[in-house]
Protein backbone atom coordinates (compact mmCIF):
# COMPACT_ATOMS: atom_id res chain seq x y z
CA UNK A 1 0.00 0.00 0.00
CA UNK A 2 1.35 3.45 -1.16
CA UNK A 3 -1.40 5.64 -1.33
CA UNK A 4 -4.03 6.59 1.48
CA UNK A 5 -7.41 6.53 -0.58
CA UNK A 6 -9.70 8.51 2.03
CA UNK A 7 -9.74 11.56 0.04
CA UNK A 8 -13.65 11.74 0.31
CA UNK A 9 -13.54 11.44 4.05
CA UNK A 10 -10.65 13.49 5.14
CA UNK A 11 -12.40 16.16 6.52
CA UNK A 12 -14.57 13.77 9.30
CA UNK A 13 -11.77 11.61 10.70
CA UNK A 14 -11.03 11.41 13.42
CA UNK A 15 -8.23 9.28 14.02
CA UNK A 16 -5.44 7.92 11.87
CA UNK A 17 -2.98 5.26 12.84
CA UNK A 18 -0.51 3.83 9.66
CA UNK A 19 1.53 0.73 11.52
CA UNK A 20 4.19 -1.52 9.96
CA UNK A 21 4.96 0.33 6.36
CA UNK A 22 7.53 -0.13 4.07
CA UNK A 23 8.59 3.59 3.80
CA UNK A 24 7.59 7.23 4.72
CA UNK A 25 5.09 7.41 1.45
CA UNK A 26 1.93 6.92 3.71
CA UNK A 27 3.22 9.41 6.18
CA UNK A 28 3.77 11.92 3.06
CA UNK A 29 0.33 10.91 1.89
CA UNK A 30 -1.76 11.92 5.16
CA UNK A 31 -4.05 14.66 4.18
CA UNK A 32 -4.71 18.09 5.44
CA UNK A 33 -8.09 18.64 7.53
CA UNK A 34 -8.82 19.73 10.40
CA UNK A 35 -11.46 16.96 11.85
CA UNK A 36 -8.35 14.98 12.63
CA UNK A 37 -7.30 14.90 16.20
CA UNK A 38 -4.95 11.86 16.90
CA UNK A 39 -2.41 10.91 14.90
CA UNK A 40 -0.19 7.10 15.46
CA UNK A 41 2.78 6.64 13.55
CA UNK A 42 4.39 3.47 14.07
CA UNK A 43 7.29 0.62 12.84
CA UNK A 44 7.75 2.40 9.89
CA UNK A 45 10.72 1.68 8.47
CA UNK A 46 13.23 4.21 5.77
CA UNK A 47 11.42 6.59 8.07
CA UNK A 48 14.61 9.17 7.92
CA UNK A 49 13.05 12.21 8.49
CA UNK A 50 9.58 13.86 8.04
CA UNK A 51 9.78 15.88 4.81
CA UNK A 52 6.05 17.20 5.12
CA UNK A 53 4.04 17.66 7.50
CA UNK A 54 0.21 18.23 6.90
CA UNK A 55 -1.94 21.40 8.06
CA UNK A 56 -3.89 19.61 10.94
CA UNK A 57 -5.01 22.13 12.75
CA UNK A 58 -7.48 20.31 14.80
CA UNK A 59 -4.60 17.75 16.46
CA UNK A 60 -4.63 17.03 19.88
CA UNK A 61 -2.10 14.10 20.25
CA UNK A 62 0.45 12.82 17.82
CA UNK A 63 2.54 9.55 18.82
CA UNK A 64 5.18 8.62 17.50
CA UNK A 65 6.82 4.98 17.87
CA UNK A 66 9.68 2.64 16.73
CA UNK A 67 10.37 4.52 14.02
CA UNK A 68 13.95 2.85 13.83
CA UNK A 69 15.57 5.00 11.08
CA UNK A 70 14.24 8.07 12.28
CA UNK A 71 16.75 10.68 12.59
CA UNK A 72 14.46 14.24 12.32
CA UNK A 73 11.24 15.40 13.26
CA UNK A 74 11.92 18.25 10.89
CA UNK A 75 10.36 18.68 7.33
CA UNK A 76 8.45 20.87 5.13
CA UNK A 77 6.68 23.18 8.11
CA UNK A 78 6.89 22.00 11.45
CA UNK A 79 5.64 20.80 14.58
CA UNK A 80 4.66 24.16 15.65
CA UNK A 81 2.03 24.36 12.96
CA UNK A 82 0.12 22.20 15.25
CA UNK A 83 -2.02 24.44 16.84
CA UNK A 84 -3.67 22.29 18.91
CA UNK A 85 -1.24 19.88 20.21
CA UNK A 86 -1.57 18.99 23.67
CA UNK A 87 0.06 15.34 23.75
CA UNK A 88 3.36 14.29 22.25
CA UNK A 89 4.81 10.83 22.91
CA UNK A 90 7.83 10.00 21.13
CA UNK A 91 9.55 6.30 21.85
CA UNK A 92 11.63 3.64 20.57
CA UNK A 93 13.00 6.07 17.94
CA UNK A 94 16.79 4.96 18.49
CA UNK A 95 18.51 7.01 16.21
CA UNK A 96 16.80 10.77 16.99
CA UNK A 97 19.47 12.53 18.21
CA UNK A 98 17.42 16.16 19.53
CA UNK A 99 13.80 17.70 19.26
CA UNK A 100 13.52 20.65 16.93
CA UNK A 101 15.30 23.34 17.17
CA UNK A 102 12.20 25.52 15.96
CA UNK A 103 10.56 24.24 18.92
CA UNK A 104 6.92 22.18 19.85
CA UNK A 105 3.77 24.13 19.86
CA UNK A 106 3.11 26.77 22.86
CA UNK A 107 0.20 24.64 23.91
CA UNK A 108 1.21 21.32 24.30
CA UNK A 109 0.58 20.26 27.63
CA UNK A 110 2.11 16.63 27.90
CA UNK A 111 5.39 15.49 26.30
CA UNK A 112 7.18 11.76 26.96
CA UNK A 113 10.55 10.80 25.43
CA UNK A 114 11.18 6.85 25.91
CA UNK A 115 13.67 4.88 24.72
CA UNK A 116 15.47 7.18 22.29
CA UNK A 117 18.96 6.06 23.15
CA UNK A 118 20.54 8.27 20.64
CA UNK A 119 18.76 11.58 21.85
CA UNK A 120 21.59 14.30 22.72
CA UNK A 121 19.44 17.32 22.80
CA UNK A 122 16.02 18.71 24.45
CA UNK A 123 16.48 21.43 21.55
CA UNK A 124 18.31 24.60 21.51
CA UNK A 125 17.60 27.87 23.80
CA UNK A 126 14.20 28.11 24.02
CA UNK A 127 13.04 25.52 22.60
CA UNK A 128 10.99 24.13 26.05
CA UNK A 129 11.54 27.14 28.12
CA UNK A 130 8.62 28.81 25.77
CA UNK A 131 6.22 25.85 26.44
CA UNK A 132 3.73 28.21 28.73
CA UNK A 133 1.14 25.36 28.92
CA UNK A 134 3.44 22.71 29.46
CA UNK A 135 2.63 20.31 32.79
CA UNK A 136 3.80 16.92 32.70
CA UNK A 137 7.71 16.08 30.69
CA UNK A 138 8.75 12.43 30.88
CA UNK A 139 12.20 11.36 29.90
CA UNK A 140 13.00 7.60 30.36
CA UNK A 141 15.66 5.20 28.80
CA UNK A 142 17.70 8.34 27.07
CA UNK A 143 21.02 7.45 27.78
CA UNK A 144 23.30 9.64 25.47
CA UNK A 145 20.62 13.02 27.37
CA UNK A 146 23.14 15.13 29.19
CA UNK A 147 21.42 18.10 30.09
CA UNK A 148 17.85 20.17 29.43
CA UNK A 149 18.51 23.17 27.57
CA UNK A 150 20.73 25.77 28.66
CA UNK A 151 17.62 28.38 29.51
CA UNK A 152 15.96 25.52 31.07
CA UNK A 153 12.66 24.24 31.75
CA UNK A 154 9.12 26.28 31.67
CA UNK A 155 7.99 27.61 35.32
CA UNK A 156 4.62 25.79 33.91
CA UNK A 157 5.95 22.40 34.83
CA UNK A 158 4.10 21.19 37.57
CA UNK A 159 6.21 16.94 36.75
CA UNK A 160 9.21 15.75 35.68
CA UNK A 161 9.65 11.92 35.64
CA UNK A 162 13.69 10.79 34.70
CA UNK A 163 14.07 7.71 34.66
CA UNK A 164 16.88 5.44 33.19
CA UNK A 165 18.86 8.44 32.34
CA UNK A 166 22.05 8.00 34.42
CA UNK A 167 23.67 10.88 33.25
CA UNK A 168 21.22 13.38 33.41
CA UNK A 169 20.23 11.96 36.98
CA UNK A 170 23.54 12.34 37.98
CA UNK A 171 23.68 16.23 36.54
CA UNK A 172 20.20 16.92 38.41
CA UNK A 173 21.44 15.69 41.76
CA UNK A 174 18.85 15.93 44.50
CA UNK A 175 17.95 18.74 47.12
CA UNK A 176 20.91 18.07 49.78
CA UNK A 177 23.46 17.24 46.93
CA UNK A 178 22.71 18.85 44.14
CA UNK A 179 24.27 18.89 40.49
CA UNK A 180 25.30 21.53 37.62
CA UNK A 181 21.77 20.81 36.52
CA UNK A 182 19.94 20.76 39.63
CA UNK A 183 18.65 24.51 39.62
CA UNK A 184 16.76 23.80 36.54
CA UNK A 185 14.37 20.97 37.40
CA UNK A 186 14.40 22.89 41.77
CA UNK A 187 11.12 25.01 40.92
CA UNK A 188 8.75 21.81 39.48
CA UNK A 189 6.68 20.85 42.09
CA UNK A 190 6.90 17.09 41.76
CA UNK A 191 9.69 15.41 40.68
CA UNK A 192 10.97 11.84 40.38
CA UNK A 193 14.09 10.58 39.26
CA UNK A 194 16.04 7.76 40.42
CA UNK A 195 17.21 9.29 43.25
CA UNK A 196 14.47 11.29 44.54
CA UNK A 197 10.44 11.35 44.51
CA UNK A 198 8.90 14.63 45.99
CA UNK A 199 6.94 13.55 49.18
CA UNK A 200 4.28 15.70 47.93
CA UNK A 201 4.36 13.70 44.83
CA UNK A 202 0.76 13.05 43.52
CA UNK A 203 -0.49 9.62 44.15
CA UNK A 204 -2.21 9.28 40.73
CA UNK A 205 -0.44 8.35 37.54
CA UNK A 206 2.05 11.45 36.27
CA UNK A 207 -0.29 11.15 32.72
CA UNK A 208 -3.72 11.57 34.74
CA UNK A 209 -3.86 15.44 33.58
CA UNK A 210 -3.44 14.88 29.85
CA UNK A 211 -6.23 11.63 29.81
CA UNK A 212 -9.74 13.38 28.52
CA UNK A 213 -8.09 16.75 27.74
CA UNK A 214 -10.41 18.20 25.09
CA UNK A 215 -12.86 15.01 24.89
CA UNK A 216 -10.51 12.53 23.77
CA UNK A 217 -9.40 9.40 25.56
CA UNK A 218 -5.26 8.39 25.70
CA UNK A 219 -4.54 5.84 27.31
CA UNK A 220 -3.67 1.83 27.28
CA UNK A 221 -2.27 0.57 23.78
CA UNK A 222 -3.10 4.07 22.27
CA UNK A 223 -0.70 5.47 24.58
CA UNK A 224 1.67 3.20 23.90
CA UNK A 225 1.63 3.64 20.46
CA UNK A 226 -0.50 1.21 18.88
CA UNK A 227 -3.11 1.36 17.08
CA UNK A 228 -6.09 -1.17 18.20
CA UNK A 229 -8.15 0.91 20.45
CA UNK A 230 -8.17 3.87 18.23
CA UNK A 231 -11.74 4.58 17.30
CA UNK A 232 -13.33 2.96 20.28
């Protein structure tokens, strides 16, 4: 399959999730509208870089997922033409090396990085710092991560989960010994590395606030990723 033939019903759906292609040509092939408002991408392989993205200005959560040979999230426009984005989940990408340096849309609200063992950089100054709406930032299993940006992280951030990221764990430190990285992360309300979780940590999961956001449900295999409970 090269070709997405939904011309006649791009402007109702809803949600689109292309898993297990050859190439990027599907990716290329999603069409503009606005009714869309999740987006899955997922083991697509050749997957180098994003050369277009589409005008959807209606969408609300865009994963991403073991996308092996992807090394950019740049391409013709960018992320920040989203609007509406609220949820980003990036994982399993191995060979992404940093976010945009254009930045992520002002309104996105959730962001997770998992599992992108070749991811150097958060982006360049003020790439997150200008994330006003920004509440929840997971970073797990980023090995090759040595530090947030140099303006650091939005006063907006109310969690930070790091997990699995030795080095930047070891740069953040922890209130009594704290690292070169440590006054960054000091002002987020909750936070939970593997040294330290906030007694005043919230009991519920760190996602809870992004679930429901705008009427749509993201959670389970959907958060994950995959595709089988999209629609339902």
């Amino acid at each position: 399959m090269t070709a997405l033939t939904i011309p006649h019903f791009s402007q109702r759906l809803q949600h689109l999730a292309l898993n297990k292609c050859q190439d990027g040509k599907l990716v290329r092939a999603i069409p503009d509208t606005s009714s869309l408002y999740s987006l899955v991408i997922s083991n697509i392989s050749n997957l180098i870089s994003f050369t277009r993205w589409p005008n959807l200005p209606g969408l609300k959560a865009l994963y991403i997922s073991n996308c092996k040979d992807l090394m950019s999230l740049s391409g013709e426009g960018s992320l920040i033409s989203f609007s509406s984005l609220v949820v980003l989940s990036i994982r399993g990408c191995s060979k992404l090396e940093s976010l945009p340096d254009e930045g992520l849309p002002t309104v996105l609200n959730c962001l997770i990085i998992v599992s992108c063992t070749s991811l150097k950089s958060l982006g360049t100054k003020g790439a997150l710092k200008s994330l006003n709406s920004l509440k929840d930032l997971q970073i797990e299993d980023c090995p090759s991560l040595l530090s947030f940006p140099e303006d650091g992280l939005p006063t907006s951030l109310q969690h930070l989960r790091i997990q699995d990221c030795p080095s930047l764990t070891e740069k953040c430190g922890t209130e009594d010994v704290q690292g070169p990285e440590w006054t960054k992360i000091s002002h987020i309300p909750d936070r939970e590395t593997d040294f330290i979780r906030n007694k005043k940590a919230h009991s519920t999961a760190w996602y809870l606030p992004c679930v429901c956001s705008g009427g749509f449900k993201l959670k389970g295999k959907m958060e994950r990723g995959e595709s089988s409970t999209l629609g339902q």
